[in-house]
N, C-alpha and C. Protein backbone atom coordinates (compact mmCIF):
# COMPACT_ATOMS: atom_id res chain seq x y z
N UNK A 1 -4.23 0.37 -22.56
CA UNK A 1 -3.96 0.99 -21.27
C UNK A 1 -2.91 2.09 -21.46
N UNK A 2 -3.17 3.27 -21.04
CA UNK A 2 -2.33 4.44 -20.68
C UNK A 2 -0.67 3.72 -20.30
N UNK A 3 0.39 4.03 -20.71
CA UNK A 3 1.46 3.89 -20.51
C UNK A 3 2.08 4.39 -19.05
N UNK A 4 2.39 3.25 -18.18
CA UNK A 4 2.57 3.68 -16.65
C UNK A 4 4.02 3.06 -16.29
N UNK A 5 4.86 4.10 -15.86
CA UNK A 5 6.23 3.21 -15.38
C UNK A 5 6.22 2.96 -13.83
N UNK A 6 6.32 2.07 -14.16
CA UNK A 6 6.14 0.95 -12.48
C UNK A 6 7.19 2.39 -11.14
N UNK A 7 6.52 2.46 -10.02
CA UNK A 7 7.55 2.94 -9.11
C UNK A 7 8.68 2.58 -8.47
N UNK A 8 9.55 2.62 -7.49
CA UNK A 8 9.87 2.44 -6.94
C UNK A 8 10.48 3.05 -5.41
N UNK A 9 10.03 2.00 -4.36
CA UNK A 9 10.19 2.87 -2.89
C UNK A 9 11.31 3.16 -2.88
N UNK A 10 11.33 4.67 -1.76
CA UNK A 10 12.56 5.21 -1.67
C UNK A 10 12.30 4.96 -0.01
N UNK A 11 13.79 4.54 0.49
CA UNK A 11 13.53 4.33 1.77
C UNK A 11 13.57 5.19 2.83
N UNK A 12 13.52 6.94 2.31
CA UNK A 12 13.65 7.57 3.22
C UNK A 12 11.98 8.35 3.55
N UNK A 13 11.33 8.02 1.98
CA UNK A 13 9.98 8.45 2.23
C UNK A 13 8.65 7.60 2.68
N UNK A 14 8.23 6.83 3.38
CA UNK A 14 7.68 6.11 3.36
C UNK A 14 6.32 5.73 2.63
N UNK A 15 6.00 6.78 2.36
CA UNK A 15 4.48 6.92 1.85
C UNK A 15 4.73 6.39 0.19
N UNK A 16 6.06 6.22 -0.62
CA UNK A 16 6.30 6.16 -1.52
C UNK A 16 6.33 3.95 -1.52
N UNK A 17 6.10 3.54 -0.22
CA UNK A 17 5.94 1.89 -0.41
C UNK A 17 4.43 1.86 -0.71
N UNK A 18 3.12 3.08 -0.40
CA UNK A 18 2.05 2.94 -0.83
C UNK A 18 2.03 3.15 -2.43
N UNK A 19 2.59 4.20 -3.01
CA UNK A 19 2.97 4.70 -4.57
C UNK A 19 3.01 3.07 -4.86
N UNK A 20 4.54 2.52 -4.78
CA UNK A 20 4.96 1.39 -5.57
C UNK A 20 3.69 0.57 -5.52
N UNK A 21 3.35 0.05 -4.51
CA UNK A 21 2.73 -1.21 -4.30
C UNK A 21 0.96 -0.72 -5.30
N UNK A 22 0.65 0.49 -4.92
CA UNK A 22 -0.67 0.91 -5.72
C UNK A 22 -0.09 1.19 -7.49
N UNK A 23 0.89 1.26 -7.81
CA UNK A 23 0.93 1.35 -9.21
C UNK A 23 1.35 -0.06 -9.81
N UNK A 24 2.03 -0.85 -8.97
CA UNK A 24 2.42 -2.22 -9.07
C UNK A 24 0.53 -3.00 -9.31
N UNK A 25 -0.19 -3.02 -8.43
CA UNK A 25 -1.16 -3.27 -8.73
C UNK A 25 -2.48 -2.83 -9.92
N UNK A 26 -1.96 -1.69 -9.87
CA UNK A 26 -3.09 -0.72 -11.34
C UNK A 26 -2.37 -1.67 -12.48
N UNK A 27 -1.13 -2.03 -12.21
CA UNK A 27 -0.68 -2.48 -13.66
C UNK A 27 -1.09 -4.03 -13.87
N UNK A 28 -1.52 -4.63 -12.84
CA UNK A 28 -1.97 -6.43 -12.82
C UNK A 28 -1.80 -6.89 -14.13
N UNK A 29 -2.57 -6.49 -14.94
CA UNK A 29 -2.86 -6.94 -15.96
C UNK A 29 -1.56 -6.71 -17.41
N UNK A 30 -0.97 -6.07 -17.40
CA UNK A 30 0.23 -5.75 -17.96
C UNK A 30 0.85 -6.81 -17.76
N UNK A 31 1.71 -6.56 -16.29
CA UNK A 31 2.39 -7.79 -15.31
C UNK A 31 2.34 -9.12 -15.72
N UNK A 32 1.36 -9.61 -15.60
CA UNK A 32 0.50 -11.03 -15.43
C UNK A 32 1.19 -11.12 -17.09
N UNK A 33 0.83 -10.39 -17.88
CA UNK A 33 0.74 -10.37 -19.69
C UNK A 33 2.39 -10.89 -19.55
N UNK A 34 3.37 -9.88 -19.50
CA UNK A 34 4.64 -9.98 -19.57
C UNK A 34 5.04 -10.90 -19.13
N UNK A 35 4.46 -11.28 -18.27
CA UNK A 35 5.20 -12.71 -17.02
C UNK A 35 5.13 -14.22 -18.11
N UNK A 36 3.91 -13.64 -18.73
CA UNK A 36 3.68 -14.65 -19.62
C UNK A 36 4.51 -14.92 -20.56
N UNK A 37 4.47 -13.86 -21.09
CA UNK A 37 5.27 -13.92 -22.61
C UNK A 37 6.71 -14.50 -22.15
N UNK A 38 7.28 -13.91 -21.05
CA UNK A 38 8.39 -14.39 -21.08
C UNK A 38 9.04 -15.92 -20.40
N UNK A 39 7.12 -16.39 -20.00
CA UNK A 39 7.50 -17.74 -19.65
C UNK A 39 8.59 -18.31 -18.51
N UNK A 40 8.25 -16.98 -17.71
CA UNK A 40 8.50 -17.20 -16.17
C UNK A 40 8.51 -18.87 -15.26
N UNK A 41 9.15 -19.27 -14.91
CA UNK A 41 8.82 -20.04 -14.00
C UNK A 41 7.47 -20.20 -12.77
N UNK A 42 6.77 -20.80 -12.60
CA UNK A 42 5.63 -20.45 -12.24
C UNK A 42 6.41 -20.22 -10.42
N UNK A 43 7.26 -20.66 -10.11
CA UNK A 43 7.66 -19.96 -8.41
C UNK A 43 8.08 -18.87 -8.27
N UNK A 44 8.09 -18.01 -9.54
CA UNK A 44 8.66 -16.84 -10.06
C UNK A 44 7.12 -15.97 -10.18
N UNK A 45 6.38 -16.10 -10.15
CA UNK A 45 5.02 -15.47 -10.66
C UNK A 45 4.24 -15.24 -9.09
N UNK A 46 3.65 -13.86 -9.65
CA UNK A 46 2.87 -13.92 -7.75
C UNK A 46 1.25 -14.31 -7.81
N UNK A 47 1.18 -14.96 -7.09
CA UNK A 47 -0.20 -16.09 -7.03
C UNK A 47 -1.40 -15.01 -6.60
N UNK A 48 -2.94 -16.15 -6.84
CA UNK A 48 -4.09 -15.17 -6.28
C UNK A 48 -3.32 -14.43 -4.70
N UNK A 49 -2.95 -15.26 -3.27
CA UNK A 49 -2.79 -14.58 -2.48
C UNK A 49 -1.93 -13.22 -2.37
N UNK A 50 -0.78 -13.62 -3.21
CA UNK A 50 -0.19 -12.17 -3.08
C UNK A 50 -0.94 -10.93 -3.49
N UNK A 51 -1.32 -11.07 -4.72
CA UNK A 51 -2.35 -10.06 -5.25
C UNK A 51 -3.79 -9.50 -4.02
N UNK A 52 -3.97 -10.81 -3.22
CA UNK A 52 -5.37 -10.28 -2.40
C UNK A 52 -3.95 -9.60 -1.03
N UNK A 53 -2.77 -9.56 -0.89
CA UNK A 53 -1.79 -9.69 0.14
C UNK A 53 -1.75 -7.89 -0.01
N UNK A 54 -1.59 -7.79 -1.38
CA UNK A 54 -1.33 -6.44 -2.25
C UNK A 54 -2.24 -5.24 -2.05
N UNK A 55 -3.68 -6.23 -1.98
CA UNK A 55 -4.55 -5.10 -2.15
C UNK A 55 -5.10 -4.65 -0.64
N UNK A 56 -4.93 -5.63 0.12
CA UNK A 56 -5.40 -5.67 1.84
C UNK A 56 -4.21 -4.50 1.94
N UNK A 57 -2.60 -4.48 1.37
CA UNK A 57 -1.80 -3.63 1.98
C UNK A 57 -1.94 -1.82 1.48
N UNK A 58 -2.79 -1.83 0.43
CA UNK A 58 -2.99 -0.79 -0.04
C UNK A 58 -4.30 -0.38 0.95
N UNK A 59 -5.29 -1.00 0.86
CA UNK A 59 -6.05 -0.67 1.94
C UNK A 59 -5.75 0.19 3.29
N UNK A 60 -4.83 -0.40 3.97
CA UNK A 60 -3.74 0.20 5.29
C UNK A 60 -3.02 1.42 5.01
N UNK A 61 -2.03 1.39 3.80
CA UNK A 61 -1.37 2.41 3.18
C UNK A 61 -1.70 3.29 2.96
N UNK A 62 -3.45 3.60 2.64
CA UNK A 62 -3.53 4.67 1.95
C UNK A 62 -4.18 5.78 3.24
N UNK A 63 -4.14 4.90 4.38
CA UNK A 63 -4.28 5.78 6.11
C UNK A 63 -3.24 6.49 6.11
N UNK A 64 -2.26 5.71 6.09
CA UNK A 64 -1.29 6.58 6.42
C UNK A 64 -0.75 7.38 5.51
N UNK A 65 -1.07 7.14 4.08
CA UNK A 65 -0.46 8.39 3.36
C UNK A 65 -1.82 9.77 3.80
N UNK A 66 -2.84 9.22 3.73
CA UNK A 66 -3.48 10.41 3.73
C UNK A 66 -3.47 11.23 5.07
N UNK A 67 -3.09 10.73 5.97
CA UNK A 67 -2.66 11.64 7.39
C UNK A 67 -1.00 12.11 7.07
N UNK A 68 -0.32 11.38 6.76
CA UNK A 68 0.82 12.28 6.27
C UNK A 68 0.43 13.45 5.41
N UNK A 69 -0.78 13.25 4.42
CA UNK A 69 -0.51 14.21 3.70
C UNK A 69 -1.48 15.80 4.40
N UNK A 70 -2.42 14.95 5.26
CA UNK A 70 -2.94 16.23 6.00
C UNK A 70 -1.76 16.76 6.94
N UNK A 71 -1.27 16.44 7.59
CA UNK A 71 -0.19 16.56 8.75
C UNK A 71 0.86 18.11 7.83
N UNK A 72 1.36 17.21 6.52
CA UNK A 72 2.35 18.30 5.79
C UNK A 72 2.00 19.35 5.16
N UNK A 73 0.42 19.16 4.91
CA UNK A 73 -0.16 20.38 4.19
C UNK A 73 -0.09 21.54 4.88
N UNK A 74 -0.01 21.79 6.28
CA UNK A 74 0.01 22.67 6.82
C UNK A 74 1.34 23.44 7.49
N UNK A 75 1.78 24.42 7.49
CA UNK A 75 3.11 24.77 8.27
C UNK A 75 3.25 24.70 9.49
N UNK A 76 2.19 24.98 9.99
CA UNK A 76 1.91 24.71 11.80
C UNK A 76 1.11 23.58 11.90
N UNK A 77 1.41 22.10 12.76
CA UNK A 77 0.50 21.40 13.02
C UNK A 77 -0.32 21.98 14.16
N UNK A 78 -1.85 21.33 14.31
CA UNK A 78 -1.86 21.62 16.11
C UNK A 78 -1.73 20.25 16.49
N UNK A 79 -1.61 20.35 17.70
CA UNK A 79 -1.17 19.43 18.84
C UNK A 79 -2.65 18.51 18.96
N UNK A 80 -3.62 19.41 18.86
CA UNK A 80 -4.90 18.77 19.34
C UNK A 80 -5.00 17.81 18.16
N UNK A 81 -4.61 17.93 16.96
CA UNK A 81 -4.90 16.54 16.03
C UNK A 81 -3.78 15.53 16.12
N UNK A 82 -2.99 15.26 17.04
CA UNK A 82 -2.47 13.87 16.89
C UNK A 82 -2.70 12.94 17.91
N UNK A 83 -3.79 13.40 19.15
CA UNK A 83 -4.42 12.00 19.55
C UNK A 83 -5.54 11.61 18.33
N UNK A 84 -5.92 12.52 18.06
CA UNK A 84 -7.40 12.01 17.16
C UNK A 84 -7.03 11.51 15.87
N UNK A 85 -5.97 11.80 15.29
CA UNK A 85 -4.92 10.61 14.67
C UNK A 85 -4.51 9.75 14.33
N UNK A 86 -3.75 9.77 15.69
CA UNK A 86 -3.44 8.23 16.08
C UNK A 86 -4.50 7.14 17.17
N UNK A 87 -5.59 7.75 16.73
CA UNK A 87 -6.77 7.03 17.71
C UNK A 87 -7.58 6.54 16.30
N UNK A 88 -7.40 7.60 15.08
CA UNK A 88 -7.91 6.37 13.84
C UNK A 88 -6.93 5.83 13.48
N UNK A 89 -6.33 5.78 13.52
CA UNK A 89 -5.17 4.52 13.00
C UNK A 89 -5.24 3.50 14.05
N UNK A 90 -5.11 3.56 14.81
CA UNK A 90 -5.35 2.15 15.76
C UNK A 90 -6.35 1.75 15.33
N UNK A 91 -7.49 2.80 15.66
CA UNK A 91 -9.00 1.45 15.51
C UNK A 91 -8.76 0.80 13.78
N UNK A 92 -8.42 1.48 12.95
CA UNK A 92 -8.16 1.50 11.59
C UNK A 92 -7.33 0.24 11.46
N UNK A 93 -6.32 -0.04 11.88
CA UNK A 93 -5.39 -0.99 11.76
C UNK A 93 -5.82 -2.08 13.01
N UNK A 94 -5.59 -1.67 13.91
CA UNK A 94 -5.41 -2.80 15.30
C UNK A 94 -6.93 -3.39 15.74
N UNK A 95 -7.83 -2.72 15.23
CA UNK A 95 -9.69 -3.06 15.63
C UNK A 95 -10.09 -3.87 14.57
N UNK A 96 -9.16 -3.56 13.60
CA UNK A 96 -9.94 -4.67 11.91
C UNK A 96 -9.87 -6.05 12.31
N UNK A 97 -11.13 -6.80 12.83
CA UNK A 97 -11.10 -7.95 12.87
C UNK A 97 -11.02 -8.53 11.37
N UNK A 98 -11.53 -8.04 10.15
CA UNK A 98 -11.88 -8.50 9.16
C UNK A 98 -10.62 -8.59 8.54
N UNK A 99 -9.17 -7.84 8.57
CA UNK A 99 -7.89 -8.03 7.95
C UNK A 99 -7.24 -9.18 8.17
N UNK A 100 -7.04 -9.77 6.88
CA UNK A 100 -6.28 -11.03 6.54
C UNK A 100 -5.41 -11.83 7.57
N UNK A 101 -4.59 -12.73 7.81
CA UNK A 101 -4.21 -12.63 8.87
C UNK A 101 -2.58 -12.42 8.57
N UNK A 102 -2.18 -12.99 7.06
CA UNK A 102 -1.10 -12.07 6.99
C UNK A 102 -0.49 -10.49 7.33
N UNK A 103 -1.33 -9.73 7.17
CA UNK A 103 -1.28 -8.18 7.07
C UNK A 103 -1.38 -8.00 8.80
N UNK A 104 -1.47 -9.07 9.70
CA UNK A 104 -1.62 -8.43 10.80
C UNK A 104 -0.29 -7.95 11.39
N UNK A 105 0.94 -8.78 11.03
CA UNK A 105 2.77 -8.18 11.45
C UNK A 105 2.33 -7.48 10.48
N UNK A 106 1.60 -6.06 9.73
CA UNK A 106 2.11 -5.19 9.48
C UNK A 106 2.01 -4.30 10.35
N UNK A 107 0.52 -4.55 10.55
CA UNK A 107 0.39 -3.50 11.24
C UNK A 107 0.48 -3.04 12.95
């Protein structure tokens, strides 16, 4: 595997808790390896759910980075794109009957 240094969120950018958590996950298999070797305590190790917890949150995350990133690409927003917006993010987040039921206080 390509050599990847894990992220970390900065709390003033938000889109950077999607970064961590999506490079935290590309690396699973690394992780899992190391955890081993060093013979972690198993209440110390993150189980199948966190990992399915991980990937349901990347799912969500990557809405909102990608409307942040349309939103900043431009110097002028218009006005007319932030009901239509925030009308996919609701149905996106708040209509998903199918999301876990942890992930629902996220969103």
């Amino acid at each position: 595997m390509p050599k990847e240094k894990l992220k970390q969120e900065v709390e003033t950018s938000w889109n950077s808790t999607y970064d961590m958590i999506h490079r935290f996950e590309k690396n699973k298999a690394p992780i899992l390896s190391t955890l081993a070797l060093l013979d972690q305590h198993e209440e110390r190790n993150l189980n199948k759910d966190d990992w399915e917890i991980m990937d349901g949150i990347i799912k969500y995350l990557i809405i909102f980075k990608s409307i942040t990133e349309e939103i900043s690409s431009e110097k002028t927003i218009s006005i007319s794109k932030v009901p239509l917006l925030t009308r996919f993010l609701v149905k996106q987040c708040l209509e998903d009957k199918s999301r876990p039921h942890s992930l629902k206080e996220m969103c």
